[in-house]
Protein backbone atom coordinates (compact mmCIF):
# COMPACT_ATOMS: atom_id res chain seq x y z
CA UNK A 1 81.83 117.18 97.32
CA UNK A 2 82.91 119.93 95.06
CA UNK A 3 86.50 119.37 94.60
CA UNK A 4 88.30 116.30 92.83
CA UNK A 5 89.40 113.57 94.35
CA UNK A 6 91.36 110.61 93.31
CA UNK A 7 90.25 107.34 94.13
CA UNK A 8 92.19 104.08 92.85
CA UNK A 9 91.00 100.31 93.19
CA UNK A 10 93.73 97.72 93.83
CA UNK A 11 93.96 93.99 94.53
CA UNK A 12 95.43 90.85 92.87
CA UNK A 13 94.41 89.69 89.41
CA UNK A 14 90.93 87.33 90.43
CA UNK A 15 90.06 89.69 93.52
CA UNK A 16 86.98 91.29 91.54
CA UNK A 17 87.76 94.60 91.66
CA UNK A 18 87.21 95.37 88.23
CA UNK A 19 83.16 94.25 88.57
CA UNK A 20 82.91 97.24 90.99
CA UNK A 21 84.37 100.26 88.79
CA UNK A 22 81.11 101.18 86.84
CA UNK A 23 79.17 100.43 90.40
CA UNK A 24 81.22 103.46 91.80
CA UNK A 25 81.43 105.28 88.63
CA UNK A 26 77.91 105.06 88.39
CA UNK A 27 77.17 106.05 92.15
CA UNK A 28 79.72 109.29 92.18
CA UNK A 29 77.62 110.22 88.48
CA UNK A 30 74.40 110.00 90.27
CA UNK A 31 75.39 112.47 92.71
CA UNK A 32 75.86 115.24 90.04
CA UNK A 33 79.61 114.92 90.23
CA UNK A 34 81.61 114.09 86.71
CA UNK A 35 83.99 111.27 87.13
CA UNK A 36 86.95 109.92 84.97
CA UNK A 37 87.31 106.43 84.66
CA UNK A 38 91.20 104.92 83.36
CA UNK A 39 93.38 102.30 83.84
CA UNK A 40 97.02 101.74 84.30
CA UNK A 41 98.93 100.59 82.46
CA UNK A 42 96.97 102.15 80.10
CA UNK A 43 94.77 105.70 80.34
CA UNK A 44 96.67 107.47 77.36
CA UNK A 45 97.59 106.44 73.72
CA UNK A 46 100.81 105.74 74.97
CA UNK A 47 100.05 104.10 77.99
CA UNK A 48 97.32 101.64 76.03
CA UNK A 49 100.36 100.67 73.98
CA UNK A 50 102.97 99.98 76.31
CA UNK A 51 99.79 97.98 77.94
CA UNK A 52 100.19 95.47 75.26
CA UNK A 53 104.20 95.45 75.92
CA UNK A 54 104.22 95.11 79.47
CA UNK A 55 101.05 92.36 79.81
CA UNK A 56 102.34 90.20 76.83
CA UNK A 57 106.16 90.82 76.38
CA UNK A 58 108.50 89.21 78.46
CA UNK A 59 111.28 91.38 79.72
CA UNK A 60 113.67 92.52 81.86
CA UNK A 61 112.15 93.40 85.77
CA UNK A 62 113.79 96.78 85.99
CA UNK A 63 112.85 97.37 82.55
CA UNK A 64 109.43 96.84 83.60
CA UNK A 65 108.96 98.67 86.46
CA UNK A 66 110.47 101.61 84.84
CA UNK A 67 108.06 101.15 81.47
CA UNK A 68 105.01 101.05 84.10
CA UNK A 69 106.22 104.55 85.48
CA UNK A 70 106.64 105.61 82.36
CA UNK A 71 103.02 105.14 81.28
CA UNK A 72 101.88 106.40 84.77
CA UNK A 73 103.94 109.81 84.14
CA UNK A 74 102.00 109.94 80.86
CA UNK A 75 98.75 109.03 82.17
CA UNK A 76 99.21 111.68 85.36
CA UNK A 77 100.19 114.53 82.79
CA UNK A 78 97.66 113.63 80.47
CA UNK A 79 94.52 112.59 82.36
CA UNK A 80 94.62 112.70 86.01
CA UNK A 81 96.25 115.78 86.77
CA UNK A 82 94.17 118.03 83.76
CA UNK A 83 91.21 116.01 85.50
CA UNK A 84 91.53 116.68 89.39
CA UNK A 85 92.35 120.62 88.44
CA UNK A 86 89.26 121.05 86.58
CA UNK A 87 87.73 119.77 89.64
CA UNK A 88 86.71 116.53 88.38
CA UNK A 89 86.81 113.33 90.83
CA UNK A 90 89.27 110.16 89.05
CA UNK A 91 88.56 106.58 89.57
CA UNK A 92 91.81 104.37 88.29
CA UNK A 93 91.85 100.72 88.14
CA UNK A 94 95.56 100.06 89.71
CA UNK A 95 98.28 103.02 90.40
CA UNK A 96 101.27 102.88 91.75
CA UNK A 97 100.35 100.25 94.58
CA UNK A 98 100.08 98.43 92.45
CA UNK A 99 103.71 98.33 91.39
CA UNK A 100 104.79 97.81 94.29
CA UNK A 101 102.82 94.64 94.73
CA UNK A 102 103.47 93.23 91.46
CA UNK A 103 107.26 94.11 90.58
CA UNK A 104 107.81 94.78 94.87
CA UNK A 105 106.19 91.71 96.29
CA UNK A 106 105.85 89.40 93.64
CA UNK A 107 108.72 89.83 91.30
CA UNK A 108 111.07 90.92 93.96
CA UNK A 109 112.52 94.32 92.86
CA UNK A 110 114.14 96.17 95.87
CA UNK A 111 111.22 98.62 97.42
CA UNK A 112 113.90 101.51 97.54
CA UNK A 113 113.91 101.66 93.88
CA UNK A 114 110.01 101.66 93.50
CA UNK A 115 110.06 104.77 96.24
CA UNK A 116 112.80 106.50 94.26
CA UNK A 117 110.22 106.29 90.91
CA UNK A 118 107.60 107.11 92.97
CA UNK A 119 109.27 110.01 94.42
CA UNK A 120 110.34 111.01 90.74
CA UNK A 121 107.45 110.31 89.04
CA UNK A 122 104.69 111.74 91.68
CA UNK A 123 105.99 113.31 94.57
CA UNK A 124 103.05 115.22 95.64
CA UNK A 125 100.24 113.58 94.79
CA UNK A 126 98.90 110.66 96.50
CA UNK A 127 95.24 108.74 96.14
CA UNK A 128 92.54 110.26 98.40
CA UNK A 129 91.37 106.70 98.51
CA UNK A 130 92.68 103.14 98.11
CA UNK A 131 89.90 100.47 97.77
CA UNK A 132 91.84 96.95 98.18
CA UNK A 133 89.95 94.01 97.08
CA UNK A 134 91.23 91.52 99.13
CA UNK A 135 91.07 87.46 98.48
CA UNK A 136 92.22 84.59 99.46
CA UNK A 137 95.20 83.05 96.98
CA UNK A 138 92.50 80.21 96.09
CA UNK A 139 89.45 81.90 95.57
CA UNK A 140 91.63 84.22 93.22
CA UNK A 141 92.79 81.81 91.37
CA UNK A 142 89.66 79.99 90.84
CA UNK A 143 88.27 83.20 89.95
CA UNK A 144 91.05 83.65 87.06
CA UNK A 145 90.78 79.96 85.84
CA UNK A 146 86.92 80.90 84.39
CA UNK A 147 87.92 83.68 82.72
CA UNK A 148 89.49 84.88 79.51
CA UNK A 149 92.87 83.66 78.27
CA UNK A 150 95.43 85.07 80.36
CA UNK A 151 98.23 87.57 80.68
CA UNK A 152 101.48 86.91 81.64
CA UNK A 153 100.66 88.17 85.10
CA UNK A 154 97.95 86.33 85.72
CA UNK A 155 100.18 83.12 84.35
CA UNK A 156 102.02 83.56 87.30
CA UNK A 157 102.24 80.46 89.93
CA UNK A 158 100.77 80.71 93.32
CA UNK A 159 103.96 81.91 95.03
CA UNK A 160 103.93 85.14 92.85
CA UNK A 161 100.49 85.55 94.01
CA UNK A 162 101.28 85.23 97.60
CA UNK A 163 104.17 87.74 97.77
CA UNK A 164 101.65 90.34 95.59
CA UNK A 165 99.11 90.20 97.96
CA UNK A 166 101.22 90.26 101.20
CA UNK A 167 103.14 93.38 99.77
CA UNK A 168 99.46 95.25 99.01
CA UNK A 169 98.29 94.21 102.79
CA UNK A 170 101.74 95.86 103.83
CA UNK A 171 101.14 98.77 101.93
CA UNK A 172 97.63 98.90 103.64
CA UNK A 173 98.63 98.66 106.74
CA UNK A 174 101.40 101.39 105.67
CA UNK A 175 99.20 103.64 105.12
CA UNK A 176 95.60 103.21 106.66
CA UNK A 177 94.32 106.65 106.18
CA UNK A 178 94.04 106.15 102.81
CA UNK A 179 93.58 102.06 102.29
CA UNK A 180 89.81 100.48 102.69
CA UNK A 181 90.34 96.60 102.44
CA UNK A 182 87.16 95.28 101.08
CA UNK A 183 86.70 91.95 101.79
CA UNK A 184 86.20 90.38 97.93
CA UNK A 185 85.05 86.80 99.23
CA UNK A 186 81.17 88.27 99.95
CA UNK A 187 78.03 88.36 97.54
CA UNK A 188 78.53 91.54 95.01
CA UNK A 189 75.19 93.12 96.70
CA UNK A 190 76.89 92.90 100.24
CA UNK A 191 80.22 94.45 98.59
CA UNK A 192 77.89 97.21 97.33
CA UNK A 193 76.39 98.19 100.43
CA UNK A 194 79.79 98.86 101.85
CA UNK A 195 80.78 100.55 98.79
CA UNK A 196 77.94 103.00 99.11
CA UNK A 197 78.78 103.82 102.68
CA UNK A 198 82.23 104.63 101.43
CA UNK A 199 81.16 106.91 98.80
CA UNK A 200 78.91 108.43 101.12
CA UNK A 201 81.41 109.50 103.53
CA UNK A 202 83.38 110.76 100.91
């Protein structure tokens, strides 16, 4: 376990992936390893501000999609790729999954344009590991009802929702080497257990 790897948690806003971060965090750190922890958007001064813009400013699709890349090319030049050099392992709440879930699947921007960013914006470097958090539409959404007030995303209607999810369980099943779909519907100390087999075979 000596060299960095790149792990990134996905799943729709509710799915409770965000609860398990500091578990992993915390299990990666025990095992003498040091671990960055980020978020996109987000992960850079730049990134935390076009954050605010893209969670709370309504806008153009395209214009979003390519303002999420743009914070991701930051945050990749700035923090992930200094970080996996030095031999450090990144965790990142959402990458670029998850823009193809949210502006792909639920906002229905054309897939060949998200590969084209992709391509552009990251076109050799991939997650080692994709931890999906997976839920069903209602338990989501009950989940996001109890919380905070919300972001525009998470304002969305249950259609949205639908199409998100579907287009992360495509990408999944796109790519299964990398994708682990955790099922998010079990106690947190059952999710754990599974979490710390993961790790361990890492």
């Amino acid at each position: 376990m000596a060299s960095g790897k790149f792990i990134t948690f996905e799943g729709i806003d509710g799915a409770g992936k965000s609860t398990h971060i500091p578990f992993v965090t915390e299990l990666l750190r025990a095992r003498g390893l040091t671990v960055v922890a980020t978020r996109e958007p987000g992960g850079t001064e730049l990134g935390e501000g076009l954050r605010e813009l893209l969670l709370h400013k309504k806008m153009h699709l395209e214009t979003e999609a390519l303002l999420m890349f743009a914070s991701r090319r930051e945050h990749l030049a700035q923090v992930i790729e200094p970080a996996l050099a030095r031999g450090d392992w990144v965790i990142s709440d959402r990458f670029t999954d998850a823009s193809f879930a949210y502006q792909g699947g639920g906002r229905h921007l054309a897939l060949e344009k998200l590969d084209a960013l992709e391509r552009w914006v990251h076109p050799h470097l991939q997650p080692e590991l994709t931890l999906l958090f997976d839920v069903p539409l209602e338990v989501a959404r009950a989940r996001l009802d109890a919380e905070r007030t919300p972001d525009k995303f998470e304002q969305e209607k249950a259609d949205f929702f639908a199409a998100t999810r579907g287009e992360y369980l495509r990408r999944a099943a796109e790519f299964p080497a990398r994708f682990r779909i955790i099922d998010s519907t079990r106690p947190i100390p059952e999710i754990q257990q599974e979490l710390r087999g993961i790790v361990a075979a890492l």
